[in-house]
C-alpha atoms as a PDB file:
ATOM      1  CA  UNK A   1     183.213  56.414 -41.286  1.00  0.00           C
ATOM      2  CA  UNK A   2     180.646  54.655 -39.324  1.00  0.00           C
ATOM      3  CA  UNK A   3     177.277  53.289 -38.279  1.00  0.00           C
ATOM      4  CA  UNK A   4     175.038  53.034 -35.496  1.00  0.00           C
ATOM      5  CA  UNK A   5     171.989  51.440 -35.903  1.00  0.00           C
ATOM      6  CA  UNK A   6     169.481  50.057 -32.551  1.00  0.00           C
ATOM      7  CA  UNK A   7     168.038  46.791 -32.602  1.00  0.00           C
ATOM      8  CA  UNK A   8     165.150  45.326 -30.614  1.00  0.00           C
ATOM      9  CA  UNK A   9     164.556  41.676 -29.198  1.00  0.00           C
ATOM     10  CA  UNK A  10     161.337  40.997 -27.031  1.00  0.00           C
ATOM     11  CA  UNK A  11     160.452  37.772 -25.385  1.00  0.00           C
ATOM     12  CA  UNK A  12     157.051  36.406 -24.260  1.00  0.00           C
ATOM     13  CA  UNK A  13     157.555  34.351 -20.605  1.00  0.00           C
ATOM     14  CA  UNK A  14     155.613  32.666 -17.905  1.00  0.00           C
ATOM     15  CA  UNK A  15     155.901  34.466 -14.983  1.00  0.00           C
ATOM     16  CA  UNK A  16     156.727  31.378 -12.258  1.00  0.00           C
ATOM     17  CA  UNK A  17     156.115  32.957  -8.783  1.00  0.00           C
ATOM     18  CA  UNK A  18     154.486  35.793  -6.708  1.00  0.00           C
ATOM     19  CA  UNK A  19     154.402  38.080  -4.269  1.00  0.00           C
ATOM     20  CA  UNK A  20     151.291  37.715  -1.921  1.00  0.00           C
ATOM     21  CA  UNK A  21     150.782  41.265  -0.054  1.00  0.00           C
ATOM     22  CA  UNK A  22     148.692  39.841   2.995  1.00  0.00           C
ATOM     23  CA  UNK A  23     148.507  41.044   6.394  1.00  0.00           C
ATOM     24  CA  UNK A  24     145.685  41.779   9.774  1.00  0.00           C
ATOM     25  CA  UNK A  25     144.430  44.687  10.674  1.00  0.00           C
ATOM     26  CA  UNK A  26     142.136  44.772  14.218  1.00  0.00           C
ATOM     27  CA  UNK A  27     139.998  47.707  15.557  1.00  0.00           C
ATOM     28  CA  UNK A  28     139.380  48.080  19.351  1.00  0.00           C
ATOM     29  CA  UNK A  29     138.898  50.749  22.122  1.00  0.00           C
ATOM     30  CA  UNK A  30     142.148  50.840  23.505  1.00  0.00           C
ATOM     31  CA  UNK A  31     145.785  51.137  21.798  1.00  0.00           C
ATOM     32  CA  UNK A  32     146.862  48.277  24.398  1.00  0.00           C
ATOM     33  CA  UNK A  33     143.932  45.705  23.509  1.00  0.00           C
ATOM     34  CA  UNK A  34     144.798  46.570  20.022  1.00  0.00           C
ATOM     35  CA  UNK A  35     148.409  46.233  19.282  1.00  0.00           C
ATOM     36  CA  UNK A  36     147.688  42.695  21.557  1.00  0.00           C
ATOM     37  CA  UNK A  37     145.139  41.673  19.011  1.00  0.00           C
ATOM     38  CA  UNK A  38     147.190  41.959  16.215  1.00  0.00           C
ATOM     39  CA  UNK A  39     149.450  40.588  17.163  1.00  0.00           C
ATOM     40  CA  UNK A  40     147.868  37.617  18.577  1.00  0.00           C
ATOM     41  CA  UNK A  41     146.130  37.693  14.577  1.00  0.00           C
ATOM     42  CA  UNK A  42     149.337  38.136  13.123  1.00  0.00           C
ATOM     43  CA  UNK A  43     150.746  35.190  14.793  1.00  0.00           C
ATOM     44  CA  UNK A  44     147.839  33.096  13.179  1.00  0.00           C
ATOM     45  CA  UNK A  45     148.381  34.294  10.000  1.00  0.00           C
ATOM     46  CA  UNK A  46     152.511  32.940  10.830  1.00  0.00           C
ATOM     47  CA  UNK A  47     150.914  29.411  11.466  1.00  0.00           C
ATOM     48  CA  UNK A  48     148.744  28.757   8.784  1.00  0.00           C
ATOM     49  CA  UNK A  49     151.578  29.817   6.087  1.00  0.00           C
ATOM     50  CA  UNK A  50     154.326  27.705   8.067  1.00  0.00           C
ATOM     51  CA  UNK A  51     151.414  25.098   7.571  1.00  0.00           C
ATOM     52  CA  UNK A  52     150.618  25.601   4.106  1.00  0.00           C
ATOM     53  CA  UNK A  53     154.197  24.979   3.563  1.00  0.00           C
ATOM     54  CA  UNK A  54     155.403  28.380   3.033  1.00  0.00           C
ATOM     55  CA  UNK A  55     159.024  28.721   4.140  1.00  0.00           C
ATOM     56  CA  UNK A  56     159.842  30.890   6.769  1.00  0.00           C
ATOM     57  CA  UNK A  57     162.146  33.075   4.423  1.00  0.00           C
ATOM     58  CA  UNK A  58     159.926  33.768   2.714  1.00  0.00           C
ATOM     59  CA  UNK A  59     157.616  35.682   5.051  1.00  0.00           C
ATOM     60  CA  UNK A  60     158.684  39.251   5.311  1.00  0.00           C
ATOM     61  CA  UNK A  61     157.032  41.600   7.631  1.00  0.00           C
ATOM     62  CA  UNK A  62     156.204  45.167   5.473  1.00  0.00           C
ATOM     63  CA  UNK A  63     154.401  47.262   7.543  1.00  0.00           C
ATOM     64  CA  UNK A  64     153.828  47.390  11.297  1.00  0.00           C
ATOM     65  CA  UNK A  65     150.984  50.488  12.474  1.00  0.00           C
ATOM     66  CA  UNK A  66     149.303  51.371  14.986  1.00  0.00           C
ATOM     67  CA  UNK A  67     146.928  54.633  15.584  1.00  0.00           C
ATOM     68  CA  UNK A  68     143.902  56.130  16.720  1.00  0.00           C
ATOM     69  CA  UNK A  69     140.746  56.462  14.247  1.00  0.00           C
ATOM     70  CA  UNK A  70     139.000  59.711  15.694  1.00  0.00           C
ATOM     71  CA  UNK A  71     134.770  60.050  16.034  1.00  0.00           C
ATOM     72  CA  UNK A  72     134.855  64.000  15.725  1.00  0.00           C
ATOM     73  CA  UNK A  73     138.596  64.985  16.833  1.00  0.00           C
ATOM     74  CA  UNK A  74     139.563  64.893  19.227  1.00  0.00           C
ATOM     75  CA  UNK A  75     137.190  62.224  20.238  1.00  0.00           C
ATOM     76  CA  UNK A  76     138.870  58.998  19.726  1.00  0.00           C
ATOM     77  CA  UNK A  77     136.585  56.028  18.201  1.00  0.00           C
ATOM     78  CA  UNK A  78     138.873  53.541  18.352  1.00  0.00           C
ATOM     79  CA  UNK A  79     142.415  52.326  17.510  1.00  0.00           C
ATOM     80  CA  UNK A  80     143.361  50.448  14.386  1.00  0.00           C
ATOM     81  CA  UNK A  81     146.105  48.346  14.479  1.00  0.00           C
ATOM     82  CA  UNK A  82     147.484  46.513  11.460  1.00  0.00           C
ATOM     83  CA  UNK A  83     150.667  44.296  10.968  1.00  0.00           C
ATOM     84  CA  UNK A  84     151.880  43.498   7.025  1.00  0.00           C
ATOM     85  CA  UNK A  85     153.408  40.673   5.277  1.00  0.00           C
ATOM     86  CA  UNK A  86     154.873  39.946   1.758  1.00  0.00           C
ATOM     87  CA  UNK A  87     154.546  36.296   0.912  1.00  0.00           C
ATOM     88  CA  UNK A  88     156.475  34.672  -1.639  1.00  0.00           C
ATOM     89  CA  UNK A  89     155.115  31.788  -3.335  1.00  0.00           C
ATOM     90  CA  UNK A  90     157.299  29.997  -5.300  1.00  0.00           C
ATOM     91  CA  UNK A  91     155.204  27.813  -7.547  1.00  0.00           C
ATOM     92  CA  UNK A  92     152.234  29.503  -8.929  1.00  0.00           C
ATOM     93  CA  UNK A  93     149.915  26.736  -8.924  1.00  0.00           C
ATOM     94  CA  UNK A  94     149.964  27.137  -4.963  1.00  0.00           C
ATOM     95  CA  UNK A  95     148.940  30.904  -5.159  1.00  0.00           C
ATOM     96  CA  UNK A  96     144.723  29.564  -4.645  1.00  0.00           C
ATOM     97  CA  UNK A  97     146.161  27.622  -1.714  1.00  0.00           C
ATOM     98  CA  UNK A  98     147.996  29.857  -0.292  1.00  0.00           C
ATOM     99  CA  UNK A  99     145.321  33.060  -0.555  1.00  0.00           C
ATOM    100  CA  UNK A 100     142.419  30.780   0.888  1.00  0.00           C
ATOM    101  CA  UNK A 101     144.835  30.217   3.914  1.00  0.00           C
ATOM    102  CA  UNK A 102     145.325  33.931   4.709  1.00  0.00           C
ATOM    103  CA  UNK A 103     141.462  34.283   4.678  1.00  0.00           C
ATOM    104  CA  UNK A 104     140.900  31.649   6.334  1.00  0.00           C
ATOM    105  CA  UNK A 105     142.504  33.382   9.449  1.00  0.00           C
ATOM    106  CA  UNK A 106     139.462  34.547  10.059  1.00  0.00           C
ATOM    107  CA  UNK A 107     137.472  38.475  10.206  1.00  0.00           C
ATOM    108  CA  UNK A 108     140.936  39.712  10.496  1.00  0.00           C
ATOM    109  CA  UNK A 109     142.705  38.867   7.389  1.00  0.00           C
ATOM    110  CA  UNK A 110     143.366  41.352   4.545  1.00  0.00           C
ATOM    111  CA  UNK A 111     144.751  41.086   1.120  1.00  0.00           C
ATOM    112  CA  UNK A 112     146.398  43.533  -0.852  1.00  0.00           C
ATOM    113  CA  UNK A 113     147.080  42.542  -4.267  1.00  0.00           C
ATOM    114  CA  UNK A 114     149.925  40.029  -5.700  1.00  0.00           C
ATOM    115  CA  UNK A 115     153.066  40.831  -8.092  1.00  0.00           C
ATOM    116  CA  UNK A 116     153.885  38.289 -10.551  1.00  0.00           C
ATOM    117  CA  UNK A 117     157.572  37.601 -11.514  1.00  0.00           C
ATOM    118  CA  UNK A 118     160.236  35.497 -12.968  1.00  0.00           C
ATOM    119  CA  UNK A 119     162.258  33.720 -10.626  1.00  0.00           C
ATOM    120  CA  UNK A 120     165.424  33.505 -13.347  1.00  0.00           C
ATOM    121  CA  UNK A 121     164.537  35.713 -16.298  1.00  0.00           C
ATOM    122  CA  UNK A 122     168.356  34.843 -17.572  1.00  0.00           C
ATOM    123  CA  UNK A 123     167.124  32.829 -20.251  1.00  0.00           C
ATOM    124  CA  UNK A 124     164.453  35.391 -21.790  1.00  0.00           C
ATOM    125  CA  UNK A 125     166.670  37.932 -21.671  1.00  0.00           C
ATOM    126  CA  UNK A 126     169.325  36.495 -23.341  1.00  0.00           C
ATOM    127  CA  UNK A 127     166.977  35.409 -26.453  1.00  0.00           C
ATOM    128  CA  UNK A 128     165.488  38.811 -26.666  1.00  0.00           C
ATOM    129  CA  UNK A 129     169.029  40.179 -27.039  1.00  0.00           C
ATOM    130  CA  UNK A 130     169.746  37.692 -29.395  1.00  0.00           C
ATOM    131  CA  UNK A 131     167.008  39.033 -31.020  1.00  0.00           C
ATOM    132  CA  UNK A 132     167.987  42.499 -30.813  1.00  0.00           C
ATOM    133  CA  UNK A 133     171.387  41.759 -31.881  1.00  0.00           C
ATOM    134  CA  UNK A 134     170.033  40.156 -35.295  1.00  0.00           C
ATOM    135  CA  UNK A 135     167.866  43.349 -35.630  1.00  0.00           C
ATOM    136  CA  UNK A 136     170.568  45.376 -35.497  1.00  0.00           C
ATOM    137  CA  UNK A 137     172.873  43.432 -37.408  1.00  0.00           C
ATOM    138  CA  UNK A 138     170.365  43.362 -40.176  1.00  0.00           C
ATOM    139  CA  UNK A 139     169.694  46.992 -40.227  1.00  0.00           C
ATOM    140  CA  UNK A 140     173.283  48.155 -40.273  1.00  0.00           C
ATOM    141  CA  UNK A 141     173.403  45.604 -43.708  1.00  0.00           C
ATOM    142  CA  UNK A 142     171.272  47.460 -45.390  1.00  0.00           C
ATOM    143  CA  UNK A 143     171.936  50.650 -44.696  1.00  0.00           C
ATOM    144  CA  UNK A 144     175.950  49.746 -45.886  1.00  0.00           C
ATOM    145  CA  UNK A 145     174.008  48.223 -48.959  1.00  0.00           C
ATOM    146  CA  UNK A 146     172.236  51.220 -49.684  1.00  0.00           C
ATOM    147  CA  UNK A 147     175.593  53.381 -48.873  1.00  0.00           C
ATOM    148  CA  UNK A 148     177.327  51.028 -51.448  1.00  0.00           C
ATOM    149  CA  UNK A 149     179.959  50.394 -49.134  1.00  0.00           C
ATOM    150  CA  UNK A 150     181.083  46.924 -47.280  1.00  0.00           C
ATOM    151  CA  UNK A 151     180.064  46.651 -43.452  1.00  0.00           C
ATOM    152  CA  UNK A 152     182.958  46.651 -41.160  1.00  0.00           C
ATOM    153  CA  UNK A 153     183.617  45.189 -37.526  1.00  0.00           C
ATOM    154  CA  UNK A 154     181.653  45.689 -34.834  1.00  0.00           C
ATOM    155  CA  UNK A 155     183.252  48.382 -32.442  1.00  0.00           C
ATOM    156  CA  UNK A 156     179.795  49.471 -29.875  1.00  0.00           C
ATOM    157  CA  UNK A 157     177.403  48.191 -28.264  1.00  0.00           C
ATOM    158  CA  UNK A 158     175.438  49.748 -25.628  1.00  0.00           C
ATOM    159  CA  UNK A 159     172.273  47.942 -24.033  1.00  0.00           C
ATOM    160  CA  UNK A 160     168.937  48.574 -22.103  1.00  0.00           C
ATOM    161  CA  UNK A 161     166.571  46.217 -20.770  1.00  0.00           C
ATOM    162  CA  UNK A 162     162.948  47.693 -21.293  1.00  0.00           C
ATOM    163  CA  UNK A 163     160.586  45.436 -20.202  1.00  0.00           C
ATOM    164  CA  UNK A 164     161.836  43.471 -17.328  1.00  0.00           C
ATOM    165  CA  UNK A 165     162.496  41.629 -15.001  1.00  0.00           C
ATOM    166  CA  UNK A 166     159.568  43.779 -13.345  1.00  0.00           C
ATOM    167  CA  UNK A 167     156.737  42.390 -11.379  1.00  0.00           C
ATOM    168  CA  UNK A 168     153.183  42.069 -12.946  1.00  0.00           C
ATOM    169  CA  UNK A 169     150.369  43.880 -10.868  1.00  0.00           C
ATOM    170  CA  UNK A 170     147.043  42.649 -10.362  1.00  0.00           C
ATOM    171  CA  UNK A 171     144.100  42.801  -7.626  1.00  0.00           C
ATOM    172  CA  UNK A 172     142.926  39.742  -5.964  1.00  0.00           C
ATOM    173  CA  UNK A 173     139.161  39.847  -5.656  1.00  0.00           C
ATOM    174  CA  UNK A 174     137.823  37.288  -3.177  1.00  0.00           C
ATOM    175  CA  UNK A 175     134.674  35.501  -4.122  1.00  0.00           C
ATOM    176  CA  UNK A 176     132.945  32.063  -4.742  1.00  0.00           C
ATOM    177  CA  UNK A 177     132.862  32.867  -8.174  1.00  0.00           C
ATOM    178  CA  UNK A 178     135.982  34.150  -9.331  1.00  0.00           C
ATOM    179  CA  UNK A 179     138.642  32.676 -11.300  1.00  0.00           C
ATOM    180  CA  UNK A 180     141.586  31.538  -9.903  1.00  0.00           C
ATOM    181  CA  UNK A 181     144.321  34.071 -10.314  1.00  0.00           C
ATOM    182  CA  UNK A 182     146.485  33.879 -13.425  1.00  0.00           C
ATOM    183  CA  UNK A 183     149.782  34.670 -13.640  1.00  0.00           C
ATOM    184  CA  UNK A 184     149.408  35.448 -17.886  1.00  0.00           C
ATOM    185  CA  UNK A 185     152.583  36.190 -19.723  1.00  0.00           C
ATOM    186  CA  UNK A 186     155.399  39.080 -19.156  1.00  0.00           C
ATOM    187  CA  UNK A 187     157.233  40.458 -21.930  1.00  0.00           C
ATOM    188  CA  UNK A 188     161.166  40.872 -21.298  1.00  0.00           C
ATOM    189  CA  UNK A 189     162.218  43.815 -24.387  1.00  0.00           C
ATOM    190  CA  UNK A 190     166.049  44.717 -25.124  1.00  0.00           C
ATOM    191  CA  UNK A 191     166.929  47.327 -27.265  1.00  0.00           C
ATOM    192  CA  UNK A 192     171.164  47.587 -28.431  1.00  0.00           C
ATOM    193  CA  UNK A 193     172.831  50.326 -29.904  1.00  0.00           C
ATOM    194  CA  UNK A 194     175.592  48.674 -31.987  1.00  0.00           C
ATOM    195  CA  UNK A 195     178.137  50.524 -33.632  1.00  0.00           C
ATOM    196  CA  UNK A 196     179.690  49.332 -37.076  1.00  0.00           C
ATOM    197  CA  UNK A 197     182.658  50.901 -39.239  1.00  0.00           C
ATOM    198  CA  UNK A 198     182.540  50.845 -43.168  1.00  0.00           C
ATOM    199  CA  UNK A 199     185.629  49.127 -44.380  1.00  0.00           C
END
């Protein structure tokens, strides 16, 4: 005869880095003039992070587009051109720094939100399934208490990771006024099924 019981473990943690989605984007009246123009931005934008000490790995180009914007179709207004980056900043209390130098590109700069993570979320996850493990181990206890019988060994355990390591979402909102961004707290949650026999 045996037991499985499922324990859970969750750990509070600092997220430690982020992932700046940045990029330019250009409108002018031929596709020519504005691939050029973005391109010209998007080597600005390349600069000022090399400046403000961002590493070059850690610029990633994400989206590349170019395309007409129509008047009345088939009437073409204008073409939009854009060109995408993912930034990674790896100390948080840069991320201020490091948004005020993509807008200060100039009319050209957009930003598109930031992901928060862990950079080594070994540690919380190994507390949280020390956690769960203690959960479990104490459930399976009483339940053999309340069968009247004497816990056995350990002979399962099966594992999922609920809560992480995934990003944190948030939208950066550009004004005088606003806060600096926050990177808050991320909650890493195991769960383990653990098998026991009754001796």
């Amino acid at each position: 005869m045996d037991i499985t019981v499922v324990g859970e473990g969750a750990v509070l943690a600092a997220p430690d880095m982020l992932r700046l989605h940045a990029g330019v984007e250009v409108r002018r009246a031929s596709a020519a003039e504005s691939f050029a123009a973005v391109r010209a931005a998007a080597a600005r934008l390349a600069e000022a992070l090399r400046e403000a000490g961002v590493a070059a790995q850690d610029v990633r180009t994400v989206e590349l587009s170019l395309g007409p914007e129509y008047e009345a179709y088939p009437k073409v207004a204008a073409y939009r051109a854009a060109q995408g980056v993912e930034v990674v900043v790896r100390d948080v209390a840069r991320a201020d720094h490091v948004i005020d130098t993509v807008a200060g590109v100039g009319e050209e700069a957009r930003l598109n939100g930031l992901a928060f993570e862990l950079s080594d979320p070994g540690k919380a996850l190994k507390d949280a399934r020390t956690q769960a493990f203690r959960d479990a181990a104490a459930k399976a206890a009483q339940y053999a208490e309340l069968a009247g019988r004497p816990l056995g060994r350990v002979v399962s355990v099966s594992e999922q990771v609920m809560g992480g390591p995934r990003p944190l979402r948030a939208q950066v909102a550009m004004a005088e006024s606003a806060p600096s961004v926050s990177p808050g707290s991320q909650t890493l949650s195991v769960s383990v099924e653990v098998g026991y026999d009754f001796a």
